[in-house]
Protein backbone atom coordinates (compact mmCIF):
# COMPACT_ATOMS: atom_id res chain seq x y z
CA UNK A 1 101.42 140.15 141.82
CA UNK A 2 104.14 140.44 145.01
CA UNK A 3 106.08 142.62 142.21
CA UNK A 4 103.62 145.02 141.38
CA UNK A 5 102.72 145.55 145.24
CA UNK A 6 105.81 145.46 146.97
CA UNK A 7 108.32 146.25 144.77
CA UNK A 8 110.47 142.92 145.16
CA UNK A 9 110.03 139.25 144.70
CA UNK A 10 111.20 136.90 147.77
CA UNK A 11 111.91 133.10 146.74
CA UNK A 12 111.77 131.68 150.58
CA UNK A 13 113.11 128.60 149.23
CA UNK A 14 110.45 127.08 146.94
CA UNK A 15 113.26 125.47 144.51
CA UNK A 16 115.61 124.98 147.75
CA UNK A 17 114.97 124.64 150.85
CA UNK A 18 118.77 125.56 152.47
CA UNK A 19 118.42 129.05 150.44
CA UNK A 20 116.24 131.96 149.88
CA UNK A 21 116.48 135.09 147.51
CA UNK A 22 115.09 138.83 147.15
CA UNK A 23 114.95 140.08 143.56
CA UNK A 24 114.25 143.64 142.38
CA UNK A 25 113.66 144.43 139.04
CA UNK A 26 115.83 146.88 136.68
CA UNK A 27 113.01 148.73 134.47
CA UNK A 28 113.88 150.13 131.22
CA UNK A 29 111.33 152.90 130.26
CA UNK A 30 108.09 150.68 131.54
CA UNK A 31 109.17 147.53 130.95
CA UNK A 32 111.56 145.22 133.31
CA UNK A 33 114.61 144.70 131.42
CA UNK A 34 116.54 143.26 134.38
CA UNK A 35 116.46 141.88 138.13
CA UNK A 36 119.07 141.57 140.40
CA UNK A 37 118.97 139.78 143.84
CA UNK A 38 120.93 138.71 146.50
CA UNK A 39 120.60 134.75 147.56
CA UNK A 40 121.43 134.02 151.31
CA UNK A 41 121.28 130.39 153.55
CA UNK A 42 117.98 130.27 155.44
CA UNK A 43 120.46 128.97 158.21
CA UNK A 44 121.96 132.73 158.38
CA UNK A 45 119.23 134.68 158.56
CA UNK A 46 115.31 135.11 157.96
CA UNK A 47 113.54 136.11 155.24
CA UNK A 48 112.35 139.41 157.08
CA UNK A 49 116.14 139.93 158.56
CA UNK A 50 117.23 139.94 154.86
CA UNK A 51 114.12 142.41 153.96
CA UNK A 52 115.62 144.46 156.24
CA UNK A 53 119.50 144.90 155.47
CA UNK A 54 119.35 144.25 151.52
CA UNK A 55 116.20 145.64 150.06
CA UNK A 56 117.36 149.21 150.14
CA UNK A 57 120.29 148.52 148.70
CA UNK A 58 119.29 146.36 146.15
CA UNK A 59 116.65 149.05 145.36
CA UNK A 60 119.43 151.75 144.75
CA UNK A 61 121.42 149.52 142.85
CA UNK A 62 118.65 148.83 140.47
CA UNK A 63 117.86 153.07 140.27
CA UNK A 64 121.69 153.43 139.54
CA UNK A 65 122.14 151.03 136.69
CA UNK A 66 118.65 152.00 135.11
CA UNK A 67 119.36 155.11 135.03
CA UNK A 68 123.10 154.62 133.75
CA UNK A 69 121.33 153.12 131.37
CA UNK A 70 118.64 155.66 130.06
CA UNK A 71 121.98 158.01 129.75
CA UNK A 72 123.51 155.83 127.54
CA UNK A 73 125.90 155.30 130.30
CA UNK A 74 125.95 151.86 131.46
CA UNK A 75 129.98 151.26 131.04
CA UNK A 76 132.73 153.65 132.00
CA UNK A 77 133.94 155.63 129.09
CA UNK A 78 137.15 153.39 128.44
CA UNK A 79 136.11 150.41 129.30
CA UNK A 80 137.06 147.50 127.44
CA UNK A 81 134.17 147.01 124.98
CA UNK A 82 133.13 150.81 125.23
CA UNK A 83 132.48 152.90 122.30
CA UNK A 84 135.29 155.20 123.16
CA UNK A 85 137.53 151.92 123.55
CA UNK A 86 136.68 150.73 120.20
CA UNK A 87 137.51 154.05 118.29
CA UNK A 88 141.35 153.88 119.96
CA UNK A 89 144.02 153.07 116.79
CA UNK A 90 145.34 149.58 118.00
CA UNK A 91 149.40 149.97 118.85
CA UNK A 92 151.50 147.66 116.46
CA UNK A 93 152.62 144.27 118.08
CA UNK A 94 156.19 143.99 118.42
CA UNK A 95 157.88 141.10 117.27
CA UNK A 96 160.86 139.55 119.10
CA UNK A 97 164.72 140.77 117.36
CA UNK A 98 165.37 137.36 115.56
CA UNK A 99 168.06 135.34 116.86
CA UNK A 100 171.41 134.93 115.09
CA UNK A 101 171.54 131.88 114.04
């Protein structure tokens, strides 16, 4: 397959003529757990023009967050949703002083 030999997956706008994407996929050990891609209008550029200024990037960005997550890693330590997030004691709500009547 295109994956297997490049690297990447181009959609030159088999669904859509107006747009085109380039995927890359996010492996997890040796499987693909993931893809990310970047979708562009055919009016703005080429397929071969987008090759060239978004591959690379899109290939680091899929290194970084497969590797953030073989470290366990994947959200900032206090992230909303984190482990370390969900182990903080929860402050009180404070209710409003009561009016006098």
């Amino acid at each position: 397959s295109d994956l297997k030999q490049n690297g990447y997956l181009v959609n030159a706008g088999e669904n859509d003529t107006k747009v085109a994407a380039i995927a890359v996929p996010i492996v997890r050990g040796q499987r693909v757990f993931a893809c990310i891609n970047v979708v562009f209008f055919r009016s703005a550029m080429s397929v071969p023009e987008a090759v060239r200024r978004y591959l690379q990037p899109l290939r680091d960005a899929a290194a970084s967050i497969a590797g953030r997550m073989e470290l366990g890693s994947l959200w900032p330590q206090n992230a909303p949703g984190s482990a370390a997030e969900r182990r903080k004691p929860r402050k009180k709500a404070i209710k409003p002083a009561s009016k006098p009547a």
